[in-house]
Protein backbone atom coordinates (compact mmCIF):
# COMPACT_ATOMS: atom_id res chain seq x y z
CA UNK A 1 -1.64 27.95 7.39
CA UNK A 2 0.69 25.16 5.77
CA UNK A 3 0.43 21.75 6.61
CA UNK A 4 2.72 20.25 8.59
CA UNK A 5 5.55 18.07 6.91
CA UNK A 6 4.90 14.66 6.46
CA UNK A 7 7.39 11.78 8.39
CA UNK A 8 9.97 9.65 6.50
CA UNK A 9 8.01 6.84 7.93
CA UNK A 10 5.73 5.56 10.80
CA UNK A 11 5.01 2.84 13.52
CA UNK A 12 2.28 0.04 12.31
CA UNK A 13 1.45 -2.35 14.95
CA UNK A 14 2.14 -5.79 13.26
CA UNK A 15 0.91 -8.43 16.13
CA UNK A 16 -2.13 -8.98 14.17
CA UNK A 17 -0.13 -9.67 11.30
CA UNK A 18 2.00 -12.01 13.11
CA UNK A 19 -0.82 -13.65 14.17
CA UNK A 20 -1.26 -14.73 10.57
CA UNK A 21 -4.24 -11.93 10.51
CA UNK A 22 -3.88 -11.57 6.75
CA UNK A 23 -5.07 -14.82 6.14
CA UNK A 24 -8.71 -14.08 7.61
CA UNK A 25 -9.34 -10.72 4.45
CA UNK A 26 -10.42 -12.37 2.07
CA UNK A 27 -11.87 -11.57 -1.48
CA UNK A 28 -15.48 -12.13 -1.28
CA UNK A 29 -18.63 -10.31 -1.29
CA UNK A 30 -17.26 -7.67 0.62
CA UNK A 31 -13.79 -7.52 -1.25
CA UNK A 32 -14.30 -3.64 -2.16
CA UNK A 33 -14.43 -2.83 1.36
CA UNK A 34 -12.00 -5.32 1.95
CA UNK A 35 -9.45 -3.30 -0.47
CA UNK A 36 -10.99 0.15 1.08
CA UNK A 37 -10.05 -0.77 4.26
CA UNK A 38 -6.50 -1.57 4.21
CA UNK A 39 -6.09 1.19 2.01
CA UNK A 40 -7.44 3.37 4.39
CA UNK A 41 -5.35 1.57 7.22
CA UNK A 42 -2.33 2.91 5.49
CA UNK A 43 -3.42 5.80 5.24
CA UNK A 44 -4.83 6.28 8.82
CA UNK A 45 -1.94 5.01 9.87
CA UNK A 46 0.32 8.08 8.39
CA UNK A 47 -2.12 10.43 10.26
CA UNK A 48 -1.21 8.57 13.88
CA UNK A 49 0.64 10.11 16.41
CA UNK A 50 3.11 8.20 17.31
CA UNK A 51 3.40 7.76 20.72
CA UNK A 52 -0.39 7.29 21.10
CA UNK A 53 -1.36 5.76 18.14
CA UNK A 54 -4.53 8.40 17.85
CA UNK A 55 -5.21 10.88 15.70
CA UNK A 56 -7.60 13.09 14.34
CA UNK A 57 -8.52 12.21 10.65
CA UNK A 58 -11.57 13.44 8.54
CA UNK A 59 -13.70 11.62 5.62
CA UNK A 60 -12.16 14.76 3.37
CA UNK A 61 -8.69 13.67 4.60
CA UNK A 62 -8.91 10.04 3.77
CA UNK A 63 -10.81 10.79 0.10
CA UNK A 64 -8.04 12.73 -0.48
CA UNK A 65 -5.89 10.58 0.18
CA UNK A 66 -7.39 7.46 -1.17
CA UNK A 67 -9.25 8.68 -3.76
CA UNK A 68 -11.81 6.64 -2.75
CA UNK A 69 -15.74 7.58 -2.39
CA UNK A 70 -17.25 8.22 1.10
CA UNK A 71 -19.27 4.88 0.74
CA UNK A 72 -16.32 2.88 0.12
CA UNK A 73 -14.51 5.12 2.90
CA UNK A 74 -17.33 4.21 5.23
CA UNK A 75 -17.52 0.63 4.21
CA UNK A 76 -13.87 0.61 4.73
CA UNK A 77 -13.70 1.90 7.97
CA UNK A 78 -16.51 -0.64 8.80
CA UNK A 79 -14.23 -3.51 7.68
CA UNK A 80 -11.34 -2.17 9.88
CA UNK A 81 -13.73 -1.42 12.68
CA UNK A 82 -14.89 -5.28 12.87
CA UNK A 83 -11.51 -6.62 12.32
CA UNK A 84 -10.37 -4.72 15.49
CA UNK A 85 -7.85 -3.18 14.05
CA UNK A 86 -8.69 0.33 14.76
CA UNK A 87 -11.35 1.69 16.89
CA UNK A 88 -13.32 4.70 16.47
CA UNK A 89 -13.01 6.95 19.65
CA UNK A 90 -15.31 9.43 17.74
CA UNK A 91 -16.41 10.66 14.35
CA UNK A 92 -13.24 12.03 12.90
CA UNK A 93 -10.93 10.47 15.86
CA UNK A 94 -9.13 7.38 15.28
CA UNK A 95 -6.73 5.35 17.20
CA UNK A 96 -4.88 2.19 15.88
CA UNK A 97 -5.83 -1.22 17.92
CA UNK A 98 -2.49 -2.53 20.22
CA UNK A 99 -0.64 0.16 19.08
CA UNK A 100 2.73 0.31 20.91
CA UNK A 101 5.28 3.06 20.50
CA UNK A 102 8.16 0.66 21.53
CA UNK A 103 7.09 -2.83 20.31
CA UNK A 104 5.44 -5.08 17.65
CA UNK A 105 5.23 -2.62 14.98
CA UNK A 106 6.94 -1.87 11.94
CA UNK A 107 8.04 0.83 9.72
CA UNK A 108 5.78 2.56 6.80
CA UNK A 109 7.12 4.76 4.66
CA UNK A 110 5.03 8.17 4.50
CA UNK A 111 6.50 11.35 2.54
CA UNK A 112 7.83 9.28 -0.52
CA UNK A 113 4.54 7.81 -1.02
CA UNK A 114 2.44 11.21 -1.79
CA UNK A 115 1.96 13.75 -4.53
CA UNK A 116 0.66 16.78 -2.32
CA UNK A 117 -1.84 14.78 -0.14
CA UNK A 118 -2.84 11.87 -2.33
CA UNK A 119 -0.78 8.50 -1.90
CA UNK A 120 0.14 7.93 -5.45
CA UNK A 121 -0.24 4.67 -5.96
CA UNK A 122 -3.86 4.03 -5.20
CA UNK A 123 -4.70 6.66 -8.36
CA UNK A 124 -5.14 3.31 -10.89
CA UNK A 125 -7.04 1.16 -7.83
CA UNK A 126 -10.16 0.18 -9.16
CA UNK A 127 -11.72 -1.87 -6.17
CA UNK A 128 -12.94 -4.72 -8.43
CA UNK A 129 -9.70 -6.57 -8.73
CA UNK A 130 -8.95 -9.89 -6.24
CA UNK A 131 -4.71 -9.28 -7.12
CA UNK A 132 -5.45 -5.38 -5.52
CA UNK A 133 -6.37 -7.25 -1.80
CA UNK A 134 -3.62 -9.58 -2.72
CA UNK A 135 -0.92 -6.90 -3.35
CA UNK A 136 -2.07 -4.80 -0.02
CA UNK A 137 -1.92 -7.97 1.87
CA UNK A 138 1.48 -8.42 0.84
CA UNK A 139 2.98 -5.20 1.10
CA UNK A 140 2.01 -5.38 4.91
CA UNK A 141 3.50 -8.64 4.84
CA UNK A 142 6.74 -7.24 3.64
CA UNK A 143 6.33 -4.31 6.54
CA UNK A 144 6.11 -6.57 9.38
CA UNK A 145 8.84 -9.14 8.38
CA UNK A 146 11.39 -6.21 7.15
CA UNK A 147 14.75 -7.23 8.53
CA UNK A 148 15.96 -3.57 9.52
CA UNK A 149 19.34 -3.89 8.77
CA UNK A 150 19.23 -5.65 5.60
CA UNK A 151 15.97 -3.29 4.65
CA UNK A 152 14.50 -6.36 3.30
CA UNK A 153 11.73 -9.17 3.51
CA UNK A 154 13.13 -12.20 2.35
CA UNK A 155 9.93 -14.61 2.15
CA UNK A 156 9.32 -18.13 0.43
CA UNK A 157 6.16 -18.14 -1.50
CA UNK A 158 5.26 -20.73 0.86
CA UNK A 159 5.61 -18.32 3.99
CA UNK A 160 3.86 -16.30 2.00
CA UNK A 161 0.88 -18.45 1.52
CA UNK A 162 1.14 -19.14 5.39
CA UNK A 163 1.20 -16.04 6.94
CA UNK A 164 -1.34 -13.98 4.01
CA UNK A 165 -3.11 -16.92 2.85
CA UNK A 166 -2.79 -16.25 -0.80
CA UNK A 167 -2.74 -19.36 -3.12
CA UNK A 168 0.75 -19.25 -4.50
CA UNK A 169 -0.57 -19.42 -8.62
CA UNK A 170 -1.67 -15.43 -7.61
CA UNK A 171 1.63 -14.40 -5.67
CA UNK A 172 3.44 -13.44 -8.68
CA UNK A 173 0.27 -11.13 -10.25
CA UNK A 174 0.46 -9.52 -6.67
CA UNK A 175 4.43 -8.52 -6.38
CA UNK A 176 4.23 -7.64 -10.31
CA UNK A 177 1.13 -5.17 -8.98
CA UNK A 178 3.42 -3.71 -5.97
CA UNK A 179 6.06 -3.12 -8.31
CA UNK A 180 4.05 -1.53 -11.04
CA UNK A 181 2.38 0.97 -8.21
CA UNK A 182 5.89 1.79 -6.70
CA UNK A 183 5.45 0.50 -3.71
CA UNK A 184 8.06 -2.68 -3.63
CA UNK A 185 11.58 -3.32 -4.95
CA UNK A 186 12.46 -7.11 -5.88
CA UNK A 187 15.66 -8.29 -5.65
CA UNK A 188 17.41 -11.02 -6.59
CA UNK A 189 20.75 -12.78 -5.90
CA UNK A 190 21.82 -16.21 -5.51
CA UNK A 191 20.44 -19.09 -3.38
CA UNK A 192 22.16 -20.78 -0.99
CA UNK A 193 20.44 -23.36 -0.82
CA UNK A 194 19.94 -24.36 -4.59
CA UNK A 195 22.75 -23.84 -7.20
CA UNK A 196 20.38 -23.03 -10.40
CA UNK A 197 17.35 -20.65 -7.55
CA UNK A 198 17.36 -17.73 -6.91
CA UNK A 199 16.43 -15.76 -3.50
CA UNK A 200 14.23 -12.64 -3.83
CA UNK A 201 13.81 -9.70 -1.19
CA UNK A 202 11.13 -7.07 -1.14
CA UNK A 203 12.23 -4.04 -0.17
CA UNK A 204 9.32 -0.95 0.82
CA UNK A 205 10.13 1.99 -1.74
CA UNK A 206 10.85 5.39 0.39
CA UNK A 207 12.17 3.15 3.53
CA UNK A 208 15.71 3.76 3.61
CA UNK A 209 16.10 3.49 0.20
CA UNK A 210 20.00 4.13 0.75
CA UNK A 211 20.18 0.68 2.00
CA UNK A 212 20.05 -2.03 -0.03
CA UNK A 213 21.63 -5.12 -1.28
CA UNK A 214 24.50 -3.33 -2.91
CA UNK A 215 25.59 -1.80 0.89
CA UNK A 216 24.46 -3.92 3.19
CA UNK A 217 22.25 -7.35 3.89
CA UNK A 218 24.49 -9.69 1.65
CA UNK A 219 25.92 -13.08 2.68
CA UNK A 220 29.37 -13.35 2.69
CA UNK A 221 29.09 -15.45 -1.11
CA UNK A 222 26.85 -12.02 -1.78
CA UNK A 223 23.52 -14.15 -1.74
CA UNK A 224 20.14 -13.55 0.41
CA UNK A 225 19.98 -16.28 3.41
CA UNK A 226 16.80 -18.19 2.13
CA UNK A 227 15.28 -18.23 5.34
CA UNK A 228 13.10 -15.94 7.46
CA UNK A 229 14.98 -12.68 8.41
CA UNK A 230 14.93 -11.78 11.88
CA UNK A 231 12.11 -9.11 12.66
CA UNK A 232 14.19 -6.02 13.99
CA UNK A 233 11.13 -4.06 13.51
CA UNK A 234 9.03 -6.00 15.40
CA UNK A 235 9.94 -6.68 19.10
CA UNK A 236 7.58 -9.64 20.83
């Protein structure tokens, strides 16, 4: 039996991230697990039906998807457990916490991300590096403040360091990571607010890669507005 094709994208509830959520996963003792678990939200998160938010996923579906071991798996799924972020209805079902089919959430891309049933760009994750957390931290960042029609996250460093907590000196190392993994697009234009800056947006590779700064999301001088894009994704 074949298994069944996977979405363009899917629904991630964002409130928490909103609610400046990020800032509270920190690298620390338990920074493996930390990484494990929002690699294994991502990846829980494909699995989720989407008008429930539940869905049946197995240890053998998330190691093959993560690559990682079942004791980071488990230590992961502890993590997202006491976070509150998901909550284990039973051993292999899973339901995302808050999880709304018409509000606060925002888009993930799914099928461009995967090479059979593995999410490519975990392969090179090693666990033991702080700019990993920092890079996953982000790239959820990016989800939840995506501007739809623009297809683009157009964040300060210092909204960054407010809303992920992330001391600017590693945001750089971070983007540079999502970039190298495939998962993030920078561009660049313009400021309009400085004549010698420049404005960057982050756009999610494999979400509506069709629009971008080239057809759409442009000021009428052709620069990024340097200021927080509305969240179309996300309704409050």
């Amino acid at each position: 039996m074949s298994k069944p094709r996977k979405p363009e994208w899917i629904r991630l509830p964002t409130a928490w991230i909103e609610a400046r959520g990020l800032r509270v996963i920190r690298w620390n003792e338990r920074g493996a697990d930390n990484v494990a678990g929002l690699m294994l939200l991502i990846a829980i998160a494909h699995r989720m039906d989407q008008t429930t938010g539940s869905g049946r996923v197995t240890y053998d579906d998330l190691q093959a998807a993560t690559g990682l071991s079942r004791t980071l798996i488990s230590g992961g799924l502890q993590m997202l457990t006491d976070a509150e972020l998901v909550d284990r209805v039973s051993k292999s079902v899973i339901s995302l916490a808050a999880f709304e089919p018409n509000a606060n959430y925002a888009k993930l891309p799914v099928k461009k991300l995967y090479d059979g049933e593995e999410v490519v760009a975990f392969r090179d994750f090693t666990l033991r590096n702080r700019a990993e957390l920092d890079a996953l931290k982000l790239y959820l960042l990016f989800a939840s403040r995506r501007d739809r029609s623009a297809n683009v996250a157009n964040l300060s460093y210092d909204k960054i360091e407010t809303y992920a907590g992330l001391d600017r000196t590693r945001i750089k190392r971070a983007i540079d990571l999502l970039v190298v993994r495939n998962l993030v697009r920078v561009d660049q234009r313009p400021s309009r607010v400085s004549e010698l800056g420049m404005s960057h947006g982050y756009r999610l590779t494999g979400l509506d890669d069709y629009v971008h700064a080239g057809t759409r999301g442009r000021s009428e001088d052709g620069a990024f507005l340097d200021q927080d894009f509305a969240l179309a994704d996300t309704v409050f």
